[in-house]
PDB file of N, CA and C in Angstrom:
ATOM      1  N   UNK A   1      30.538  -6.699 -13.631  1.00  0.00           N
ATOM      2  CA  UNK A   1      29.483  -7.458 -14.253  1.00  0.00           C
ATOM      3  C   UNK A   1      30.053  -8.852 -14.552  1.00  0.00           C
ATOM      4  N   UNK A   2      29.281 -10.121 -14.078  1.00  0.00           N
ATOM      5  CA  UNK A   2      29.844 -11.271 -14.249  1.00  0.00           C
ATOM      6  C   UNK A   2      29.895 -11.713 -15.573  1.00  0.00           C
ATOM      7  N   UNK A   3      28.525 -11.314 -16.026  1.00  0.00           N
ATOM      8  CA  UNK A   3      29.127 -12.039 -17.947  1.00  0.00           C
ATOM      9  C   UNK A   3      27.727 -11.383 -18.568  1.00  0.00           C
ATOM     10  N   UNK A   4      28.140 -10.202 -19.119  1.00  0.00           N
ATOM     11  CA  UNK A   4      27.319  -9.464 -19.887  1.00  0.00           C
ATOM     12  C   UNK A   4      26.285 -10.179 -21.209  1.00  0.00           C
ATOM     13  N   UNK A   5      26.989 -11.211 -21.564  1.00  0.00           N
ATOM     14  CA  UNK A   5      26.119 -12.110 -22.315  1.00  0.00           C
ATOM     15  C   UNK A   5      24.635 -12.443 -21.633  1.00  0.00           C
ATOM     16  N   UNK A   6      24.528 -12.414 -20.196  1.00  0.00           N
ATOM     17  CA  UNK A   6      23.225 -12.570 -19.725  1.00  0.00           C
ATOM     18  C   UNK A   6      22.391 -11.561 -19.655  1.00  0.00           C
ATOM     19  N   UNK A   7      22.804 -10.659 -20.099  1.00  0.00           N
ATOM     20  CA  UNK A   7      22.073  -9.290 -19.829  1.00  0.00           C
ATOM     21  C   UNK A   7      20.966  -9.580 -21.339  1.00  0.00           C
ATOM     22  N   UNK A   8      19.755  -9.377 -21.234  1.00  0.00           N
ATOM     23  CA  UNK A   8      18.497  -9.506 -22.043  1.00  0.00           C
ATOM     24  C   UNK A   8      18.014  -8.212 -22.026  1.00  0.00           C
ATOM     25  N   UNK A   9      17.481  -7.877 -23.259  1.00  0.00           N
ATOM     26  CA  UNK A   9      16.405  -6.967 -23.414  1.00  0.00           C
ATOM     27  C   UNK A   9      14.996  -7.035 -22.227  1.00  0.00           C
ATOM     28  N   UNK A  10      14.412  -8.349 -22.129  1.00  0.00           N
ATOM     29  CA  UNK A  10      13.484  -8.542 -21.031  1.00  0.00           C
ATOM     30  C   UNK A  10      14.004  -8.402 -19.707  1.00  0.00           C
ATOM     31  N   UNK A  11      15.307  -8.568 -19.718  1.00  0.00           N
ATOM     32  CA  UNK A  11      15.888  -8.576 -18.556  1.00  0.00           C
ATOM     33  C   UNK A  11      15.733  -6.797 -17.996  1.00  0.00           C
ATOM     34  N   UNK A  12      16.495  -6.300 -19.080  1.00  0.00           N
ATOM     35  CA  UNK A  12      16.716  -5.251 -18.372  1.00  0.00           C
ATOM     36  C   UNK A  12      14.799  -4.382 -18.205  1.00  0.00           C
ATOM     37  N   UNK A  13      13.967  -4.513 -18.870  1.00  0.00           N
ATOM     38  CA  UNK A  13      12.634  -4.058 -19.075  1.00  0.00           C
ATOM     39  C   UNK A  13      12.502  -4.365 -17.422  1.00  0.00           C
ATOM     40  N   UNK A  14      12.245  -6.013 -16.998  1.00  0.00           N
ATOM     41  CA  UNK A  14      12.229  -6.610 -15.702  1.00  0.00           C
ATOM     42  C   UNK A  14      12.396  -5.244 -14.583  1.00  0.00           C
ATOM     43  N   UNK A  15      13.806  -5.658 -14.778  1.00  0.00           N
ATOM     44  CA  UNK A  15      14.280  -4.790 -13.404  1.00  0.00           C
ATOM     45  C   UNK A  15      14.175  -3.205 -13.442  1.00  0.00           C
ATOM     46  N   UNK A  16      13.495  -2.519 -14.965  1.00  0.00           N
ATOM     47  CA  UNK A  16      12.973  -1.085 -14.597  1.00  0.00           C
ATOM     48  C   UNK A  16      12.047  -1.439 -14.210  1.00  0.00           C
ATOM     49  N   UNK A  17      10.830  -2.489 -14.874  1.00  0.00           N
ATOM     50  CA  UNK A  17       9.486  -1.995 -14.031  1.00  0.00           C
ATOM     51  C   UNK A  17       9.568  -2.196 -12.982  1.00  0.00           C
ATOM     52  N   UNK A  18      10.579  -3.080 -12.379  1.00  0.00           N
ATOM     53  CA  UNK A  18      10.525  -3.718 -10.935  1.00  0.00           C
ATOM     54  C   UNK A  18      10.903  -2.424 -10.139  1.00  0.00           C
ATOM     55  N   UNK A  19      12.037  -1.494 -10.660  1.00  0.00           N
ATOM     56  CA  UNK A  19      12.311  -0.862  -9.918  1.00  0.00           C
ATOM     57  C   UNK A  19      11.931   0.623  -9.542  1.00  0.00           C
ATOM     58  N   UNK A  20      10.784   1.035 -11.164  1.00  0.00           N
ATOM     59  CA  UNK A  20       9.693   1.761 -10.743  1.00  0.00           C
ATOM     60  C   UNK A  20       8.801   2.034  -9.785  1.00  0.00           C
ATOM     61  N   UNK A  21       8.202   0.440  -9.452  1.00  0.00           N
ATOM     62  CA  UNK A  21       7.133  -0.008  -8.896  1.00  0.00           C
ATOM     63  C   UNK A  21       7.574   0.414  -8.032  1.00  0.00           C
ATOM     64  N   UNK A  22       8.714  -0.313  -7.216  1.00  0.00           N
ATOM     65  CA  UNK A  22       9.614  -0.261  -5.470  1.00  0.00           C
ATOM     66  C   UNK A  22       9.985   1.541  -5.487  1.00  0.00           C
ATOM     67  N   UNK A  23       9.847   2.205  -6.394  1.00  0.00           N
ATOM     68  CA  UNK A  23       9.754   3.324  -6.387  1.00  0.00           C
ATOM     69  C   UNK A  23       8.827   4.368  -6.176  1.00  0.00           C
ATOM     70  N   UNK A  24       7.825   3.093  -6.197  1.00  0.00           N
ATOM     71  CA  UNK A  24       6.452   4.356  -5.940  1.00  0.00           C
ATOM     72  C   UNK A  24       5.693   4.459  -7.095  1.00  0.00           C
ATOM     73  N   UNK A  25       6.089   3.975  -8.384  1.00  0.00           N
ATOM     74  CA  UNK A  25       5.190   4.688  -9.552  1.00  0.00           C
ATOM     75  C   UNK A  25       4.353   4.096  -9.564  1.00  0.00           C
ATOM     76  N   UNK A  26       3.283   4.209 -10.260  1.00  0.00           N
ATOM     77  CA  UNK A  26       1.689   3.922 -10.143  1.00  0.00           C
ATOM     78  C   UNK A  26       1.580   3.197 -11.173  1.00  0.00           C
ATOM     79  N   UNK A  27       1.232   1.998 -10.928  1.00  0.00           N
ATOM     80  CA  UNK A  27       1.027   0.403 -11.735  1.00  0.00           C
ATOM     81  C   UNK A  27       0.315   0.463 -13.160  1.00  0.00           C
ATOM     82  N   UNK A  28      -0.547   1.741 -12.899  1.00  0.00           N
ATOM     83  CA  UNK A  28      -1.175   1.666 -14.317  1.00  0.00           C
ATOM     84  C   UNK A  28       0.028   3.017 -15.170  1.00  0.00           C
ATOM     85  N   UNK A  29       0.583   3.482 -14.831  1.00  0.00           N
ATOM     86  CA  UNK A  29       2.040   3.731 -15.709  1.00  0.00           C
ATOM     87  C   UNK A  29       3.173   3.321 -16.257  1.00  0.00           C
ATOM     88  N   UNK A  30       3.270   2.419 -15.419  1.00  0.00           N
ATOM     89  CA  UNK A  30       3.948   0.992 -16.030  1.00  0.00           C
ATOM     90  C   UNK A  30       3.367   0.122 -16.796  1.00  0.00           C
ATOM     91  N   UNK A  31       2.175  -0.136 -16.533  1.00  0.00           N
ATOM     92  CA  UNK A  31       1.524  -0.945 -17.504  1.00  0.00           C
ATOM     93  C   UNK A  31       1.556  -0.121 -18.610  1.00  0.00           C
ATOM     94  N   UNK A  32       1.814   0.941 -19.019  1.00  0.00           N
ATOM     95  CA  UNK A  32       1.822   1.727 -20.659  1.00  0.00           C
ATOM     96  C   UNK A  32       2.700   1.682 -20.700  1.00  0.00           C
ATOM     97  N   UNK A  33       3.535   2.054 -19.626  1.00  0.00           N
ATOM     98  CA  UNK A  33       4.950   2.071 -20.035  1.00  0.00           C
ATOM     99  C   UNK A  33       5.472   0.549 -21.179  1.00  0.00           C
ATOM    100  N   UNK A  34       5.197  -0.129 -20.603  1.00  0.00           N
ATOM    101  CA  UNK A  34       5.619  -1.607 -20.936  1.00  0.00           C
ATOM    102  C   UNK A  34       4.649  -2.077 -22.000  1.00  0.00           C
ATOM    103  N   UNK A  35       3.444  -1.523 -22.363  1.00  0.00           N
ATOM    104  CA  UNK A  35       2.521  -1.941 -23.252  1.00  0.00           C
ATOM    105  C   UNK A  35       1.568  -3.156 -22.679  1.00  0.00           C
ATOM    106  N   UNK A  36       1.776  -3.155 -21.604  1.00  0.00           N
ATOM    107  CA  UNK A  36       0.720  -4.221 -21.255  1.00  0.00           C
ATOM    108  C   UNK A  36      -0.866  -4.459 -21.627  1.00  0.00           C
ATOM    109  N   UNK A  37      -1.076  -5.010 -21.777  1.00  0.00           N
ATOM    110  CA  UNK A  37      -3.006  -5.119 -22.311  1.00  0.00           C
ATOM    111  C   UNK A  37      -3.426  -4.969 -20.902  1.00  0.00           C
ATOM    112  N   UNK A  38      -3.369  -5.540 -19.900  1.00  0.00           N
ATOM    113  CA  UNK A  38      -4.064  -5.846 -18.475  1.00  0.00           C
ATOM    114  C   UNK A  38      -2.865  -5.430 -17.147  1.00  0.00           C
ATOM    115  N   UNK A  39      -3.250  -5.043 -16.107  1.00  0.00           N
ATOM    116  CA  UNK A  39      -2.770  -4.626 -15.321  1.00  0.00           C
ATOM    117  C   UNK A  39      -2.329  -5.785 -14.433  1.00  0.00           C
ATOM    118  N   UNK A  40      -3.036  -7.267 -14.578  1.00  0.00           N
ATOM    119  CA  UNK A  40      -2.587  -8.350 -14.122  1.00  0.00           C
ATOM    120  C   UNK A  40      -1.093  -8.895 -14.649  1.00  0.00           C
ATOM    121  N   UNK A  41      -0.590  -8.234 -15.747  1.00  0.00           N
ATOM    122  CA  UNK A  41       0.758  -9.023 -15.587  1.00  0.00           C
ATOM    123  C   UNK A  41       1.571  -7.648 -15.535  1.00  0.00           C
ATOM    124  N   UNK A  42       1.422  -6.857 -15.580  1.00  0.00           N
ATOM    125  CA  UNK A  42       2.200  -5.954 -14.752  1.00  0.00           C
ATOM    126  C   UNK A  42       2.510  -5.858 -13.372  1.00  0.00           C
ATOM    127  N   UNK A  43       1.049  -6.346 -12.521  1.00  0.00           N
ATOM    128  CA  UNK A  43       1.200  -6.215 -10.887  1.00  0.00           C
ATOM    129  C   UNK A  43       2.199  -7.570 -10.643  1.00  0.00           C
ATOM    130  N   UNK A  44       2.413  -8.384 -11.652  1.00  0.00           N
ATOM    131  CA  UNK A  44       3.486  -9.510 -10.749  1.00  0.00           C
ATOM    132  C   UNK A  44       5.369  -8.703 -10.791  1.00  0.00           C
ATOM    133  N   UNK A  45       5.192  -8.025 -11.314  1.00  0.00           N
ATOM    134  CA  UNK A  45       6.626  -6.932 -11.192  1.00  0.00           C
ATOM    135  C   UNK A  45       6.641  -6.052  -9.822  1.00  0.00           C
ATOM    136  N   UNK A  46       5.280  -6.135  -9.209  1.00  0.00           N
ATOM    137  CA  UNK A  46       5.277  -5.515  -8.474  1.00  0.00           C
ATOM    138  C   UNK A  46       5.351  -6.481  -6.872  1.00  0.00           C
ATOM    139  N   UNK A  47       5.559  -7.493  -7.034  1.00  0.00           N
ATOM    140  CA  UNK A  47       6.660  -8.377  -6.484  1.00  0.00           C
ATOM    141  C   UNK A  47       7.621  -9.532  -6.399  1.00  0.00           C
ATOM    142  N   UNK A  48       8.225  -8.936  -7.139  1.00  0.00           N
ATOM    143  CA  UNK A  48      10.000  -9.492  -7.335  1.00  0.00           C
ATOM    144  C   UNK A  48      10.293 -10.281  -6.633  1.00  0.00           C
ATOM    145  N   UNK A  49       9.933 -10.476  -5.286  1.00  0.00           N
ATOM    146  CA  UNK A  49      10.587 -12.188  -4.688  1.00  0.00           C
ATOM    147  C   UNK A  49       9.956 -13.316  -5.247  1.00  0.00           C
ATOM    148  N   UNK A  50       8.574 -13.113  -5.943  1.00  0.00           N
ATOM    149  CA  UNK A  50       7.767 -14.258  -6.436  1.00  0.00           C
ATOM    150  C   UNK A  50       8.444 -14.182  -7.985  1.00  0.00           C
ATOM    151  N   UNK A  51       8.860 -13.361  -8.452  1.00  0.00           N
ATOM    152  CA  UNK A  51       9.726 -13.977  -9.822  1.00  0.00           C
ATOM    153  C   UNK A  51      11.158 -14.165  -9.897  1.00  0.00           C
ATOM    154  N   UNK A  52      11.737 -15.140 -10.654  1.00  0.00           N
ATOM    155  CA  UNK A  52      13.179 -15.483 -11.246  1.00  0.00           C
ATOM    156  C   UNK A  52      14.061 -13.810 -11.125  1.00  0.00           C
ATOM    157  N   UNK A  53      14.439 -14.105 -10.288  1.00  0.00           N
ATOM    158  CA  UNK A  53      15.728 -12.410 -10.642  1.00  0.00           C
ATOM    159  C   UNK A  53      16.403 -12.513 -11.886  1.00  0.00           C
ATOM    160  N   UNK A  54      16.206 -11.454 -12.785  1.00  0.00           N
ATOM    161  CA  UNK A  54      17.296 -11.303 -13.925  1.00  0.00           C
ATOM    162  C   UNK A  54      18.175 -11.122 -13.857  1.00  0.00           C
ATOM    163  N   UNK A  55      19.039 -11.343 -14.481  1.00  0.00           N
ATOM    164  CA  UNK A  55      20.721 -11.170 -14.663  1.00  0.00           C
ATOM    165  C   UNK A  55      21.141  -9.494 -14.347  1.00  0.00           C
ATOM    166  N   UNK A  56      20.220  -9.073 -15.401  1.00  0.00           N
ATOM    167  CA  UNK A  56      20.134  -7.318 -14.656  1.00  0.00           C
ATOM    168  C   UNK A  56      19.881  -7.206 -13.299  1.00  0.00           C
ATOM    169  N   UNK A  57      18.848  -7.348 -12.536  1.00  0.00           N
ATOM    170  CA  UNK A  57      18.156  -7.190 -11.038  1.00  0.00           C
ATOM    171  C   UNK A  57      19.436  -7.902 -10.521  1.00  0.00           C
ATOM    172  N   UNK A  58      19.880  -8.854 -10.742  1.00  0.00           N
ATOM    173  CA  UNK A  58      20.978  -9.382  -9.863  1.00  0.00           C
ATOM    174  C   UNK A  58      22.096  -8.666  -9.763  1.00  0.00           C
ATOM    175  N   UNK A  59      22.538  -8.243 -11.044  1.00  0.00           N
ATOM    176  CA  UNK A  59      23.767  -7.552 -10.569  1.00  0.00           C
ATOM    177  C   UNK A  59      23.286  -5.864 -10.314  1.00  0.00           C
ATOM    178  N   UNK A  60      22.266  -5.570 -10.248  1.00  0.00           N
ATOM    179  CA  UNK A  60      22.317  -4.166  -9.512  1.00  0.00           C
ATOM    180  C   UNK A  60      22.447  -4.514  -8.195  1.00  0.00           C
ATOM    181  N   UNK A  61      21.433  -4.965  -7.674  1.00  0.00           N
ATOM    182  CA  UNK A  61      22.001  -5.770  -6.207  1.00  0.00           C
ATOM    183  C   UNK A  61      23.248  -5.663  -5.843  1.00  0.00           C
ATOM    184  N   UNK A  62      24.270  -6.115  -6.971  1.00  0.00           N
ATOM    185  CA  UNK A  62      25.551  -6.625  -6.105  1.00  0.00           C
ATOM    186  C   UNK A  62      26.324  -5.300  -6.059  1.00  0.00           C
ATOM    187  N   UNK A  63      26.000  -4.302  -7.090  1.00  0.00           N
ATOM    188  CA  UNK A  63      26.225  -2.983  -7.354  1.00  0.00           C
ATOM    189  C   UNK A  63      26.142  -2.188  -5.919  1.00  0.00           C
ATOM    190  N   UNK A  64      24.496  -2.134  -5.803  1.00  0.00           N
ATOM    191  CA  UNK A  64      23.684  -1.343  -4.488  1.00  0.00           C
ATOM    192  C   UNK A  64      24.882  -1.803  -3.155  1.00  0.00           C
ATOM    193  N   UNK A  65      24.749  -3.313  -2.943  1.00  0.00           N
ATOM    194  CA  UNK A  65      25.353  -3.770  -1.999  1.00  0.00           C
ATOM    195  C   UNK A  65      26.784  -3.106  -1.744  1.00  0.00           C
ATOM    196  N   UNK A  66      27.367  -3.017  -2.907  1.00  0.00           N
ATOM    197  CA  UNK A  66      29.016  -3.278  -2.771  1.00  0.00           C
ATOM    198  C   UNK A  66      29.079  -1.275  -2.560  1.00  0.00           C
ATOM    199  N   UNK A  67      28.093  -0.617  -3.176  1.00  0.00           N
ATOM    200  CA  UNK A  67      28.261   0.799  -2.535  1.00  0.00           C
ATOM    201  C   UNK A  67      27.826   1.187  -1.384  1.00  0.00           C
ATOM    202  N   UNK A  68      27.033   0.408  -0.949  1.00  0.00           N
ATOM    203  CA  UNK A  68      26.654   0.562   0.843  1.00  0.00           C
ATOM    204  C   UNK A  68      27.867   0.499   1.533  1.00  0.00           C
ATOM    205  N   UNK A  69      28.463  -0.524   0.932  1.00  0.00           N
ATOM    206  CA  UNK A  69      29.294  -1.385   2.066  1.00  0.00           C
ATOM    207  C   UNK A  69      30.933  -0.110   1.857  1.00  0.00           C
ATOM    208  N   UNK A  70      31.019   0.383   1.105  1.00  0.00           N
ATOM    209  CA  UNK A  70      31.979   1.622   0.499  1.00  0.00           C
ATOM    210  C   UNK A  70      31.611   2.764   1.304  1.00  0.00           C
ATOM    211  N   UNK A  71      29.992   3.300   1.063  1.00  0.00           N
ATOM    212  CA  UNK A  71      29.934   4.454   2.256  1.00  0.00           C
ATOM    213  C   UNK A  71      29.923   4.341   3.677  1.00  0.00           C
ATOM    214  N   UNK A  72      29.736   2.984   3.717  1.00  0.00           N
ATOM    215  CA  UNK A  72      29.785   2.922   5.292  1.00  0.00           C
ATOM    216  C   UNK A  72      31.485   2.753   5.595  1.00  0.00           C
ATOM    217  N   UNK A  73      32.542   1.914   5.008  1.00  0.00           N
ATOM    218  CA  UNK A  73      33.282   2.438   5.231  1.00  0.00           C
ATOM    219  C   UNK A  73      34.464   3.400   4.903  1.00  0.00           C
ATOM    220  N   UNK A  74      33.945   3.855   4.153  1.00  0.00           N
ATOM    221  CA  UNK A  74      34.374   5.764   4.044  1.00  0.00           C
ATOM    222  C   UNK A  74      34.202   6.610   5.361  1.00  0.00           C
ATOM    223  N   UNK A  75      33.459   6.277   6.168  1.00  0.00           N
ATOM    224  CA  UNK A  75      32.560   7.183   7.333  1.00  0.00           C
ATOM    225  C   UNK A  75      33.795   6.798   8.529  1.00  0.00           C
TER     226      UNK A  75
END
């Protein structure tokens, strides 16, 4: 982790709903999940290239990445 000081409460919220969504869960479960009033600002989680990556979402990335790159060469 590059500097845990960036890690946010919104941050980390971010990258579950984000990674619910890319999971399949159903938008109006996230929207409770998260307390949303309207399903319109929940559906922009439901794509992540149109928002700022969090400090969280970023370093899972580098996480995901750096264990791909481990099982592939383990094999």
């Amino acid at each position: 982790m590059p500097d845990a000081r960036q890690l946010s409460t919104h941050g980390i919220r971010h990258s579950v709903a984000t990674a619910l969504l890319d999971a399949g869960e159903d938008l109006s479960v996230v929207q409770a999940l998260l307390g949303h009033a309207g399903p319109d600002t929940t559906q922009a989680y439901a794509h992540p290239d149109t928002l700022n990556r969090s400090p969280a979402d970023r370093i899972d990335q580098r996480m995901a990445t750096a264990a791909e790159r481990r099982t592939r060469h383990a094999h």
